[in-house]
PDB file of N, CA and C in Angstrom:
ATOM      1  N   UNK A   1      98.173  66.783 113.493  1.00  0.00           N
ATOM      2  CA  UNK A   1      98.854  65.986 114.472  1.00  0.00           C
ATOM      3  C   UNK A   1      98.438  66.456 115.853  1.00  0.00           C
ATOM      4  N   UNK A   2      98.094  65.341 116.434  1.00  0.00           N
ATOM      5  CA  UNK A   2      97.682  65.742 117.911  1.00  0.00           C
ATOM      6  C   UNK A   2      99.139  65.151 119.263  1.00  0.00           C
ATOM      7  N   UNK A   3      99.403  66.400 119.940  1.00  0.00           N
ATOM      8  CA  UNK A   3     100.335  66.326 121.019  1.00  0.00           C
ATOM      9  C   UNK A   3     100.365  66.468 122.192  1.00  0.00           C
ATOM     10  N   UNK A   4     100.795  66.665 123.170  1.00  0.00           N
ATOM     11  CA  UNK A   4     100.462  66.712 124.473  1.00  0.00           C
ATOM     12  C   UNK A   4     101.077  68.235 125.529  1.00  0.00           C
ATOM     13  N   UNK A   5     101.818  68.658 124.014  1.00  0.00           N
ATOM     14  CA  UNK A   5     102.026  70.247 124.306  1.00  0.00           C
ATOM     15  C   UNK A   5     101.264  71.449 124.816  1.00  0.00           C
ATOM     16  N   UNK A   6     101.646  72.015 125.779  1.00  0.00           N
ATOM     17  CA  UNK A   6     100.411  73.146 126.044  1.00  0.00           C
ATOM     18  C   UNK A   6     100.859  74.602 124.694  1.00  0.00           C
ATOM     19  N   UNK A   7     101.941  74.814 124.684  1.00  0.00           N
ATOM     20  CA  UNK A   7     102.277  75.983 123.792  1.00  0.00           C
ATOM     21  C   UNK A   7     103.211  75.246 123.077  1.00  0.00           C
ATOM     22  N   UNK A   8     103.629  76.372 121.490  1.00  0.00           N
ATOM     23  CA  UNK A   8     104.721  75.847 120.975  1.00  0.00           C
ATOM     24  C   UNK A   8     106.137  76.967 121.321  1.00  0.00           C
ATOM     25  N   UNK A   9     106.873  77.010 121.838  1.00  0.00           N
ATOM     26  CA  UNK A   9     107.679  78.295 122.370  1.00  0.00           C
ATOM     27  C   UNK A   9     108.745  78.032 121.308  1.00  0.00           C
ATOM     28  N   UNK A  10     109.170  79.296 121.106  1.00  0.00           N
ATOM     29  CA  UNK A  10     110.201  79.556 119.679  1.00  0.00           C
ATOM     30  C   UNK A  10     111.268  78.252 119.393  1.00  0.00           C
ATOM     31  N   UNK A  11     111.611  78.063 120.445  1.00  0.00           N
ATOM     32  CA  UNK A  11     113.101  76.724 120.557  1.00  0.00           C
ATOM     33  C   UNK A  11     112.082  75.444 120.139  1.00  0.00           C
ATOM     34  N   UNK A  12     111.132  75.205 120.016  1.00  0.00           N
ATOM     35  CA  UNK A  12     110.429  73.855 119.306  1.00  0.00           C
ATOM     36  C   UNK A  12     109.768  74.101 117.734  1.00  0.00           C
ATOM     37  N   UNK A  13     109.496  75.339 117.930  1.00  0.00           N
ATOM     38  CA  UNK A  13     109.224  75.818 116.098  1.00  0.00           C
ATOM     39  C   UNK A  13     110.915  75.890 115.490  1.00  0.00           C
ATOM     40  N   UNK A  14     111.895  76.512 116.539  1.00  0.00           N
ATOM     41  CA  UNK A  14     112.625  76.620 115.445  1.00  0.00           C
ATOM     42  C   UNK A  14     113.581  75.059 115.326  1.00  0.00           C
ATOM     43  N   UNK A  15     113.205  74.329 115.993  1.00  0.00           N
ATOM     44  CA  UNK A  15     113.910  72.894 115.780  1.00  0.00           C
ATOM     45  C   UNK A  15     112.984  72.341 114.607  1.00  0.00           C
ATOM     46  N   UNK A  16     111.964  72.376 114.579  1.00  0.00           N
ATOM     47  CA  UNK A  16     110.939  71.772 113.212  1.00  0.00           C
ATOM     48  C   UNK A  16     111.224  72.333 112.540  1.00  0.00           C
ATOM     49  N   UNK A  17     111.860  73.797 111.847  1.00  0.00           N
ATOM     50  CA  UNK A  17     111.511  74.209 110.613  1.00  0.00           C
ATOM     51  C   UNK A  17     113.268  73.210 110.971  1.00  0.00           C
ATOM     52  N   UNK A  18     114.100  73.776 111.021  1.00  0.00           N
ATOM     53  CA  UNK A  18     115.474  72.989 111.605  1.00  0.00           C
ATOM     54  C   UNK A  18     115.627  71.654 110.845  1.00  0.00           C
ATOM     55  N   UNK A  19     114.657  70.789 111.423  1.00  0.00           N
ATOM     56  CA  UNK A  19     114.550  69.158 111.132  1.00  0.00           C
ATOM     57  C   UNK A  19     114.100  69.104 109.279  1.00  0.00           C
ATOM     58  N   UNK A  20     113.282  69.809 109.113  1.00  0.00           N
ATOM     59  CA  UNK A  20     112.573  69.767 107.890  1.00  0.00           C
ATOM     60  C   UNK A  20     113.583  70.133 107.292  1.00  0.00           C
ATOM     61  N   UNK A  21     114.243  71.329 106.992  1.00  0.00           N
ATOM     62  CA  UNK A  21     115.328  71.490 106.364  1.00  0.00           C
ATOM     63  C   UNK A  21     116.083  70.369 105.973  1.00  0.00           C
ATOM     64  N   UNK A  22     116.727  69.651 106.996  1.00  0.00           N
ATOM     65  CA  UNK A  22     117.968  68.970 107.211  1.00  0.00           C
ATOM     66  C   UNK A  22     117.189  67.682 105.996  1.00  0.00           C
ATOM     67  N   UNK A  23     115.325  67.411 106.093  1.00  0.00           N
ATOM     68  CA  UNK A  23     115.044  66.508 105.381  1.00  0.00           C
ATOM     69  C   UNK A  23     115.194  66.814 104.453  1.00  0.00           C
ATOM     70  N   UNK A  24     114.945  68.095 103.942  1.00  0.00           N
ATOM     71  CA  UNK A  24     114.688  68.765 102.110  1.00  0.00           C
ATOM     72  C   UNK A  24     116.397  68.717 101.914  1.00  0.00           C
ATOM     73  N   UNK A  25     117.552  68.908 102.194  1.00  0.00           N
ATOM     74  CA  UNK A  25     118.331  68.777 101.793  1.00  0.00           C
ATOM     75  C   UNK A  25     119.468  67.299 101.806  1.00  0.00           C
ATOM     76  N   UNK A  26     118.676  66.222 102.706  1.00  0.00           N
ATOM     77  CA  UNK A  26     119.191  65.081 102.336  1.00  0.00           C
ATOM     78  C   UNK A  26     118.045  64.682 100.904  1.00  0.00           C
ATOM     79  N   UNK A  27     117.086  65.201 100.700  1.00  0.00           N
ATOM     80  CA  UNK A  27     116.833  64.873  99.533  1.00  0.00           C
ATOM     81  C   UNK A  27     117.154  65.368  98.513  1.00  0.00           C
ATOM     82  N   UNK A  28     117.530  66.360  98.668  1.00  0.00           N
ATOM     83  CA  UNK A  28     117.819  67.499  97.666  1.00  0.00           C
ATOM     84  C   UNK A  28     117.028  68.291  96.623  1.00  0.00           C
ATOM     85  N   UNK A  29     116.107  68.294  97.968  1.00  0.00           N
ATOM     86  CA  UNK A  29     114.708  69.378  97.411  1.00  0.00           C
ATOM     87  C   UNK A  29     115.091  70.597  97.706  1.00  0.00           C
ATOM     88  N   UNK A  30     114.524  71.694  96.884  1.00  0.00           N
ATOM     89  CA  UNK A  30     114.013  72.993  97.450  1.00  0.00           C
ATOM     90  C   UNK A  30     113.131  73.398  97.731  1.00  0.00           C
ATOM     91  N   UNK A  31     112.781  73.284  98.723  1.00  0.00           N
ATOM     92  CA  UNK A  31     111.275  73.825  99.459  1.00  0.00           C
ATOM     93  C   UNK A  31     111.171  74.851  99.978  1.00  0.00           C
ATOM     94  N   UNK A  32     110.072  75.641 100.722  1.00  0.00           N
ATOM     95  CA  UNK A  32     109.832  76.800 101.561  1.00  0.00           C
ATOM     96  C   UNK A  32     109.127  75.942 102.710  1.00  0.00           C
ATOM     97  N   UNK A  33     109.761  76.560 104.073  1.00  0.00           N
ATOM     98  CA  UNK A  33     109.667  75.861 105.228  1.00  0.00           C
ATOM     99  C   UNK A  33     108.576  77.305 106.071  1.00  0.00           C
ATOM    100  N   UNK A  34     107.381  76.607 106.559  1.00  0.00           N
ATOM    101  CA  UNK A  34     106.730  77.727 107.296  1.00  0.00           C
ATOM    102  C   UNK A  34     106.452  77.139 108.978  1.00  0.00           C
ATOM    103  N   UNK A  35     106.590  77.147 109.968  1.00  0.00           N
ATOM    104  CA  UNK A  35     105.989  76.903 111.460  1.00  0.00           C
ATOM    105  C   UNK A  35     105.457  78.111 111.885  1.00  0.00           C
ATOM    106  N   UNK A  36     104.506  77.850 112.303  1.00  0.00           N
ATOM    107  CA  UNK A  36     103.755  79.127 112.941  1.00  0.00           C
ATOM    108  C   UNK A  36     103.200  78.522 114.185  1.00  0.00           C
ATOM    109  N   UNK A  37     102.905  79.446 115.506  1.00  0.00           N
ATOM    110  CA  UNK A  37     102.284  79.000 116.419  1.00  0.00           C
ATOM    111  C   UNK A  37     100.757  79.358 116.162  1.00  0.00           C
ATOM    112  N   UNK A  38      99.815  78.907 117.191  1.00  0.00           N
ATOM    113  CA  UNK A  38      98.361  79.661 116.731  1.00  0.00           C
ATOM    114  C   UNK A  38      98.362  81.012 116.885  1.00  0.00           C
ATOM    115  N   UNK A  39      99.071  81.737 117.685  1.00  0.00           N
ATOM    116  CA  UNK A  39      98.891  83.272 118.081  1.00  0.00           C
ATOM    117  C   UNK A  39      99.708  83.741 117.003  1.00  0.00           C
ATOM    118  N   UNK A  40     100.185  83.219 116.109  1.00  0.00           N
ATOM    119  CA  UNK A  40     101.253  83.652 115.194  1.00  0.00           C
ATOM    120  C   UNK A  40     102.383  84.718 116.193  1.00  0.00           C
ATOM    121  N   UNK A  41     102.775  84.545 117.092  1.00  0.00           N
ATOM    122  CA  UNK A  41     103.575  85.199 118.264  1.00  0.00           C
ATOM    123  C   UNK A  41     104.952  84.462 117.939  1.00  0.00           C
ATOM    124  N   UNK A  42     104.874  83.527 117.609  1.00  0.00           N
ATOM    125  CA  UNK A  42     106.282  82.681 117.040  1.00  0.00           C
ATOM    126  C   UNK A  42     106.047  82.219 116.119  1.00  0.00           C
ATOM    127  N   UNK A  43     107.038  82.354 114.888  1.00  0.00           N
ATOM    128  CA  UNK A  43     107.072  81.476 113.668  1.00  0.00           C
ATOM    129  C   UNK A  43     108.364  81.695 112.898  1.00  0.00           C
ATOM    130  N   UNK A  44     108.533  80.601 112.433  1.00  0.00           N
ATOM    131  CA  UNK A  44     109.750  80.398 111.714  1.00  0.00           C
ATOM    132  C   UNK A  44     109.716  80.003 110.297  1.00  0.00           C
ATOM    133  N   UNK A  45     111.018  80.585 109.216  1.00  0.00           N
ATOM    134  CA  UNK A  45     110.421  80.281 107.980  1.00  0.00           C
ATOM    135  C   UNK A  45     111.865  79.850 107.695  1.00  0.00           C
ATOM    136  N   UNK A  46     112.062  78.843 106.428  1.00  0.00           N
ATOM    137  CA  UNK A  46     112.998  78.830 106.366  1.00  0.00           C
ATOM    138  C   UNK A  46     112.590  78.469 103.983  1.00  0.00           C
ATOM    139  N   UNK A  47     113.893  78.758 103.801  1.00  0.00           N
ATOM    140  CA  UNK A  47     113.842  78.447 102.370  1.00  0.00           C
ATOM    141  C   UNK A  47     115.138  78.069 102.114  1.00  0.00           C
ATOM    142  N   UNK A  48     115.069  77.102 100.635  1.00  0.00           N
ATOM    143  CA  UNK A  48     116.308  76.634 100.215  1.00  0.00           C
ATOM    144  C   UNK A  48     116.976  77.101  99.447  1.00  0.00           C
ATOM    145  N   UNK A  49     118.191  77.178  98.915  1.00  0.00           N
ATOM    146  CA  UNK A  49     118.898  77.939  98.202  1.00  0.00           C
ATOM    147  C   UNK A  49     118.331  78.530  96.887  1.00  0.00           C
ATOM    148  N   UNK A  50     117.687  77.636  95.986  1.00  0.00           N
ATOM    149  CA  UNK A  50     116.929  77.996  95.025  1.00  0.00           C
ATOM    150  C   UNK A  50     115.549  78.831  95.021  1.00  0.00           C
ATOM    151  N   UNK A  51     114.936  78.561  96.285  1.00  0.00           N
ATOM    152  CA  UNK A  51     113.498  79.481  96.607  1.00  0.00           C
ATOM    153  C   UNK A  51     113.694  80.871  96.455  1.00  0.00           C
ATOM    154  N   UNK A  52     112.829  81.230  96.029  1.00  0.00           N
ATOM    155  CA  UNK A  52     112.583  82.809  96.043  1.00  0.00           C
ATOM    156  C   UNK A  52     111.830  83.348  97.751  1.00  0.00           C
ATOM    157  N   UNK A  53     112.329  84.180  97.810  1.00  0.00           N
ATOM    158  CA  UNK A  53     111.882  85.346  98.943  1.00  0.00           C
ATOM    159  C   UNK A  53     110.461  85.007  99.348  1.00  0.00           C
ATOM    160  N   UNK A  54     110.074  85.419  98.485  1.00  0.00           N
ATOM    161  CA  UNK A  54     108.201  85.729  97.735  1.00  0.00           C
ATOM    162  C   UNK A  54     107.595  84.160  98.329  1.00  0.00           C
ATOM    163  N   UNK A  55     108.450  83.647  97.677  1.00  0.00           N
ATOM    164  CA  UNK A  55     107.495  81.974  97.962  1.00  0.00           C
ATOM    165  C   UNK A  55     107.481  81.894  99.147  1.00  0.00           C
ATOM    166  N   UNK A  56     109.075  81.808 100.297  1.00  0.00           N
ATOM    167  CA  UNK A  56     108.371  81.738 101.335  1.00  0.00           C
ATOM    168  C   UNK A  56     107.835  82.583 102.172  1.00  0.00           C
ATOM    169  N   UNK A  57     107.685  83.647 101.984  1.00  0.00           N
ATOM    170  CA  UNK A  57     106.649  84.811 102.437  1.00  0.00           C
ATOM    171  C   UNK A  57     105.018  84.215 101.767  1.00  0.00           C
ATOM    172  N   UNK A  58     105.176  84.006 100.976  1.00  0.00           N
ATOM    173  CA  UNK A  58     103.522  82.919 100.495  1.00  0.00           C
ATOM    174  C   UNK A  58     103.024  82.057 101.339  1.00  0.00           C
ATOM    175  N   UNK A  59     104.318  81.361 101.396  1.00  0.00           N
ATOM    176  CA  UNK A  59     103.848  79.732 102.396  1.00  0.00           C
ATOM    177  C   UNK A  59     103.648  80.256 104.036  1.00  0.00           C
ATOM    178  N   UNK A  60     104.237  81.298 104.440  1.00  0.00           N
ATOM    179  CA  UNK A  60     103.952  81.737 105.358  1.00  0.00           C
ATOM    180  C   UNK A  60     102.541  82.319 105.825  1.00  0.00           C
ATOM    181  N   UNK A  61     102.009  82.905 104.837  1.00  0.00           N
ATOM    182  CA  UNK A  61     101.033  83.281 104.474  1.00  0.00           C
ATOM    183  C   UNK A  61      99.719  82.214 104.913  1.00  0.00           C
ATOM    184  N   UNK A  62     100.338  81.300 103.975  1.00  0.00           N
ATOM    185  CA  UNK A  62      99.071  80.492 103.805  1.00  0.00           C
ATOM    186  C   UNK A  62      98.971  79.756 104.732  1.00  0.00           C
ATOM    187  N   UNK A  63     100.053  79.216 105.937  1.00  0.00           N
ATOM    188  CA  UNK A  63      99.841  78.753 107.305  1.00  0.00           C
ATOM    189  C   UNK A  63      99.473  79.546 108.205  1.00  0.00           C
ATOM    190  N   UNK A  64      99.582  81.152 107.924  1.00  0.00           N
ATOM    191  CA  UNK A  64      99.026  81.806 109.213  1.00  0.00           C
ATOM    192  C   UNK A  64      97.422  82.238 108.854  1.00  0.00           C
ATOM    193  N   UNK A  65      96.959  81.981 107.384  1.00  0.00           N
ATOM    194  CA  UNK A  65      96.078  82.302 106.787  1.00  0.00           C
ATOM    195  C   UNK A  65      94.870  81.037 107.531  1.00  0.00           C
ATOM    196  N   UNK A  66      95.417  79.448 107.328  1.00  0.00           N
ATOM    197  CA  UNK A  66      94.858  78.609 107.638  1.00  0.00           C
ATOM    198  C   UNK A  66      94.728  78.369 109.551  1.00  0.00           C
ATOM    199  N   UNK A  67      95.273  79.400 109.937  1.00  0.00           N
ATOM    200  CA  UNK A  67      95.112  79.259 111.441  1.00  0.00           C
ATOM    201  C   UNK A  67      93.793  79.991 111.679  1.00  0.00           C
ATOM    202  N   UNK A  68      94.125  81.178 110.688  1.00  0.00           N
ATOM    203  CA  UNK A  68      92.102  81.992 110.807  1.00  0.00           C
ATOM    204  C   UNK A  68      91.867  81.220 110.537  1.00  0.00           C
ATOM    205  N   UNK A  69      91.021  80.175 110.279  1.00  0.00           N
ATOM    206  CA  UNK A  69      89.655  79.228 109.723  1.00  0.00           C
ATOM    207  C   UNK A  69      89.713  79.792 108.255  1.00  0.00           C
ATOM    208  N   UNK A  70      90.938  79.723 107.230  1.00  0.00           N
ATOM    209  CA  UNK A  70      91.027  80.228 105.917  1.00  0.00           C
ATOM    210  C   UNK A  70      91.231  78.638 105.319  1.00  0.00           C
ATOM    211  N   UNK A  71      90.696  77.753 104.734  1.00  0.00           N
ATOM    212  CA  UNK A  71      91.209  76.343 104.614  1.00  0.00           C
ATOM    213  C   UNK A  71      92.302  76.275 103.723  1.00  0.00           C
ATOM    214  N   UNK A  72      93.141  75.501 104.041  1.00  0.00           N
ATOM    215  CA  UNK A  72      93.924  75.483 102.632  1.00  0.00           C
ATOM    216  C   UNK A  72      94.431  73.327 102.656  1.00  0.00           C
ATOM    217  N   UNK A  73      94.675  73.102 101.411  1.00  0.00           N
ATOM    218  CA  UNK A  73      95.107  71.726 101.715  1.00  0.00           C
ATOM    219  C   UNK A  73      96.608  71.445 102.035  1.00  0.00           C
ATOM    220  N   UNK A  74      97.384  72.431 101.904  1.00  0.00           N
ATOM    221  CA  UNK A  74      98.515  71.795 101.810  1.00  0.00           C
ATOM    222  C   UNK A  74      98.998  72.182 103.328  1.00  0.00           C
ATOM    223  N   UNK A  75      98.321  72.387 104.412  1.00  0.00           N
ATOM    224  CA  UNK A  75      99.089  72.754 105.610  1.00  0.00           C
ATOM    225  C   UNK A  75      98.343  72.072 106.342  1.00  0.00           C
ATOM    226  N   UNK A  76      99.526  71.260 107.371  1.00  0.00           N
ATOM    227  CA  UNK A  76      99.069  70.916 108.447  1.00  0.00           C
ATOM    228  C   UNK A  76      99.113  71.196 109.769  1.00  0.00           C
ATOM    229  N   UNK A  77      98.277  71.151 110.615  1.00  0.00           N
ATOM    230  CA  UNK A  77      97.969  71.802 112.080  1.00  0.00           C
ATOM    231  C   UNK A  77      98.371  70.881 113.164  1.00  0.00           C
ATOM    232  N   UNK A  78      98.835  71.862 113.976  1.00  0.00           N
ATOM    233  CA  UNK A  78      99.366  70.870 115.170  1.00  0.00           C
ATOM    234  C   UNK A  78      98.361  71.386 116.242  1.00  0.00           C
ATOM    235  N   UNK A  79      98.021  70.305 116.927  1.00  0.00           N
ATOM    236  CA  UNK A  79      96.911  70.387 117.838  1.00  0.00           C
ATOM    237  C   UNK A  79      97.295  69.675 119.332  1.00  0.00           C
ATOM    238  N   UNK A  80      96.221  70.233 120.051  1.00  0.00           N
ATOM    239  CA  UNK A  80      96.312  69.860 121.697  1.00  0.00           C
ATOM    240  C   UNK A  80      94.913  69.603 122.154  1.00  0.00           C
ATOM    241  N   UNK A  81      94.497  69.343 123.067  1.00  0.00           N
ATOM    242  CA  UNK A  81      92.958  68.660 123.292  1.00  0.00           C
ATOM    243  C   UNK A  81      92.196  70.056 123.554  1.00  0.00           C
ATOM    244  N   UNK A  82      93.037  71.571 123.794  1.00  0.00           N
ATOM    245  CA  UNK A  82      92.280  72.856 123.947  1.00  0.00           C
ATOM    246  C   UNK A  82      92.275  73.447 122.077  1.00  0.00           C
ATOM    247  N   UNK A  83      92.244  72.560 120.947  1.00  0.00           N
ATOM    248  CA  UNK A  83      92.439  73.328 119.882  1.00  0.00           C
ATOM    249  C   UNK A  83      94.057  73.134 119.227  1.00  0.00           C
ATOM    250  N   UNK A  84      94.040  74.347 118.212  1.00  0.00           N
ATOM    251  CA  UNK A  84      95.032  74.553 117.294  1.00  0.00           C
ATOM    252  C   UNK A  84      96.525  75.352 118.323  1.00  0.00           C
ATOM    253  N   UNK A  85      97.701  74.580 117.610  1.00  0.00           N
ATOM    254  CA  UNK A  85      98.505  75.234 118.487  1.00  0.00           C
ATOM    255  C   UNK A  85      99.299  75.716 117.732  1.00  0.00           C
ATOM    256  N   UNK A  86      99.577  75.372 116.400  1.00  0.00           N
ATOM    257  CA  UNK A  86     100.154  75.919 115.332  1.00  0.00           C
ATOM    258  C   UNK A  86     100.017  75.533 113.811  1.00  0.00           C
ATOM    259  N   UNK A  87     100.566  75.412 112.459  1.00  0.00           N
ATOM    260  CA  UNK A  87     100.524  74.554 112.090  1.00  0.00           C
ATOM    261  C   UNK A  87     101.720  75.027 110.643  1.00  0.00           C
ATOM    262  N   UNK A  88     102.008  74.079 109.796  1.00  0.00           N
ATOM    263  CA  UNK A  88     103.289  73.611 109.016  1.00  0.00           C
ATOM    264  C   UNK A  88     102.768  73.912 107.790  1.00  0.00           C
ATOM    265  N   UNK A  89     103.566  74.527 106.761  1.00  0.00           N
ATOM    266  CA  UNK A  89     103.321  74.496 105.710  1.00  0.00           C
ATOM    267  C   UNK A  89     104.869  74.275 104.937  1.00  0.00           C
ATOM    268  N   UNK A  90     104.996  73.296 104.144  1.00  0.00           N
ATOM    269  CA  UNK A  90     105.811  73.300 103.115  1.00  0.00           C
ATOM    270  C   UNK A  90     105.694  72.982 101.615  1.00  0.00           C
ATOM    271  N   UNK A  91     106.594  73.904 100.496  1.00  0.00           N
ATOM    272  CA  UNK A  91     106.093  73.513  99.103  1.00  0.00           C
ATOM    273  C   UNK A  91     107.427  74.093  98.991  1.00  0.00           C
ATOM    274  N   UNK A  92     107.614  73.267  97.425  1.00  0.00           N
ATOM    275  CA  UNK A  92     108.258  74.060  96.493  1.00  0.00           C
ATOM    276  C   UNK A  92     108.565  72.069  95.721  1.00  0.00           C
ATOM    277  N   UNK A  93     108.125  70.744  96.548  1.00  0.00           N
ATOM    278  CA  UNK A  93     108.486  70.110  95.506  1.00  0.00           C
ATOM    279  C   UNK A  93     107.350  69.156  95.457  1.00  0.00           C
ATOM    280  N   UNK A  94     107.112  68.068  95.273  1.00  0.00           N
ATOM    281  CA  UNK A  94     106.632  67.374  95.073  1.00  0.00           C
ATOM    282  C   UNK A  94     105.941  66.778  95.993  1.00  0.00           C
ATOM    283  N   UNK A  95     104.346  66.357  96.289  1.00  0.00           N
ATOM    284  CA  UNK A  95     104.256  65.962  97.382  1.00  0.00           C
ATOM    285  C   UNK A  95     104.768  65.283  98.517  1.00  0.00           C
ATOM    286  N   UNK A  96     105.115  63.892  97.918  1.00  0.00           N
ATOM    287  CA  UNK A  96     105.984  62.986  99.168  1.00  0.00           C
ATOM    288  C   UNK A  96     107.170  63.515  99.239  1.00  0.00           C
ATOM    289  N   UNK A  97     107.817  64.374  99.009  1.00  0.00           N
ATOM    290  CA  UNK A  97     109.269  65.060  99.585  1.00  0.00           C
ATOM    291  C   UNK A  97     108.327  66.499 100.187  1.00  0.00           C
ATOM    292  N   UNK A  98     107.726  66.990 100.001  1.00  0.00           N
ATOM    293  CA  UNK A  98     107.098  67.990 101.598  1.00  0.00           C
ATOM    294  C   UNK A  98     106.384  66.840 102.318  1.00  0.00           C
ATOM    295  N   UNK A  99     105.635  65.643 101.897  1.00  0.00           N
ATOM    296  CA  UNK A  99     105.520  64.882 103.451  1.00  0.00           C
ATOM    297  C   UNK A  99     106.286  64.518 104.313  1.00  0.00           C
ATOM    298  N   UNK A 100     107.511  64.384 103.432  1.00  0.00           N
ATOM    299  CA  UNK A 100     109.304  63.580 103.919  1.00  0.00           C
ATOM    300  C   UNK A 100     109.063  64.547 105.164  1.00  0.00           C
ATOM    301  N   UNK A 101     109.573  66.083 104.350  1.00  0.00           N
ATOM    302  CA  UNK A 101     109.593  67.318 105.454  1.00  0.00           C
ATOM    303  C   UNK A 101     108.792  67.586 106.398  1.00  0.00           C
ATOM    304  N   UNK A 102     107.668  67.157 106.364  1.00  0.00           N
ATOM    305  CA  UNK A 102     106.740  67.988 107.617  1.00  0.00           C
ATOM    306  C   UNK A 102     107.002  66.775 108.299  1.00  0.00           C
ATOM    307  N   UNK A 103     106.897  65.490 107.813  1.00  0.00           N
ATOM    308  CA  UNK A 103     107.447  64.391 109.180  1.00  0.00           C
ATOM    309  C   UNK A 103     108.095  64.330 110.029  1.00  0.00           C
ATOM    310  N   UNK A 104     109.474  65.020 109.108  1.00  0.00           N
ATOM    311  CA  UNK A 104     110.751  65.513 109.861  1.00  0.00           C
ATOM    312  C   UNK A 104     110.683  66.904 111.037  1.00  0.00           C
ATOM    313  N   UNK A 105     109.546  67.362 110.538  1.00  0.00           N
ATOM    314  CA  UNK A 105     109.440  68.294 111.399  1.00  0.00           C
ATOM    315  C   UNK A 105     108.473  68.279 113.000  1.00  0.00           C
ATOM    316  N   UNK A 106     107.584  67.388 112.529  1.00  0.00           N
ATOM    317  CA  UNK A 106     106.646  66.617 113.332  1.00  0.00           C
ATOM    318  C   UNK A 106     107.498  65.301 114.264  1.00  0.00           C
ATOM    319  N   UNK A 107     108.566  65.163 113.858  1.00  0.00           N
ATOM    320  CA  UNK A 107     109.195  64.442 114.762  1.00  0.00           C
ATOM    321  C   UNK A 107     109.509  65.187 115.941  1.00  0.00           C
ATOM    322  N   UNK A 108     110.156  66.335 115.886  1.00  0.00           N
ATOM    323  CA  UNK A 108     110.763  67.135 116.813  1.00  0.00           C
ATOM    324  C   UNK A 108     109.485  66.636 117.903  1.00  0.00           C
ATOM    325  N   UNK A 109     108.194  67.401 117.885  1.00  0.00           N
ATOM    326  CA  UNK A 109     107.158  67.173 118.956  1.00  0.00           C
ATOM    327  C   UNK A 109     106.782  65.450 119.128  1.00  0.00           C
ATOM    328  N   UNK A 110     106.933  64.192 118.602  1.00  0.00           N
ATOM    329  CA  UNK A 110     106.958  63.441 118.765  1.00  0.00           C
ATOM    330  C   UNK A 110     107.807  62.835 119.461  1.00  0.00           C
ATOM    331  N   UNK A 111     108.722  63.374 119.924  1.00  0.00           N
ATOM    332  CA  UNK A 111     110.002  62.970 120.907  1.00  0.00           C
ATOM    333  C   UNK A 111     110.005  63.325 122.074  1.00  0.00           C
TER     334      UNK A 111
END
């Protein structure tokens, strides 16, 4: 997703992992919620009642992993016309309920 943000500062990561939540539990998924900025200097994780620890320490992983140039498919990057500014990772259900979520979370910067 491309935005018009220069940084992501903690109060906009932590409203996306925030929003995503609020989506995984009107669906009544359990997911692992990851936001990371590019400097990994801010990031927020969040998990649902059923997630294990581990998982979202994984998913965390694998979004700050994919900010090195580590590819992964299931995370997406939030971008600005200077590059990467952070980017989203969620799992634990089924694809279109983590797309539900990262939408929900991608709204926050769409507003």
């Amino acid at each position: 997703m491309i935005t018009n943000l220069s940084s992501l500062s903690l109060n906009i990561v932590r409203k996306m992992a925030d929003a995503a939540e609020i989506e995984a539990r009107k669906l009544g998924a359990d997911v692992g919620i990851a936001v990371v900025a590019a400097d990994s200097s801010v990031f927020f994780t969040r998990s649902m009642d059923h997630v294990d620890g581990m998982v979202s320490r994984e998913i965390m992983k694998r979004a700050m992993n994919a900010l090195e140039n580590h590819p992964a498919d299931d995370v997406i990057f939030i971008d600005n016309a200077a590059g990467h500014l952070g980017a989203i990772a969620i799992d634990g259900a089924d694809m279109l309920t983590n797309q539900r979520c990262i939408q929900a979370a991608l709204s926050i910067i769409e507003a």
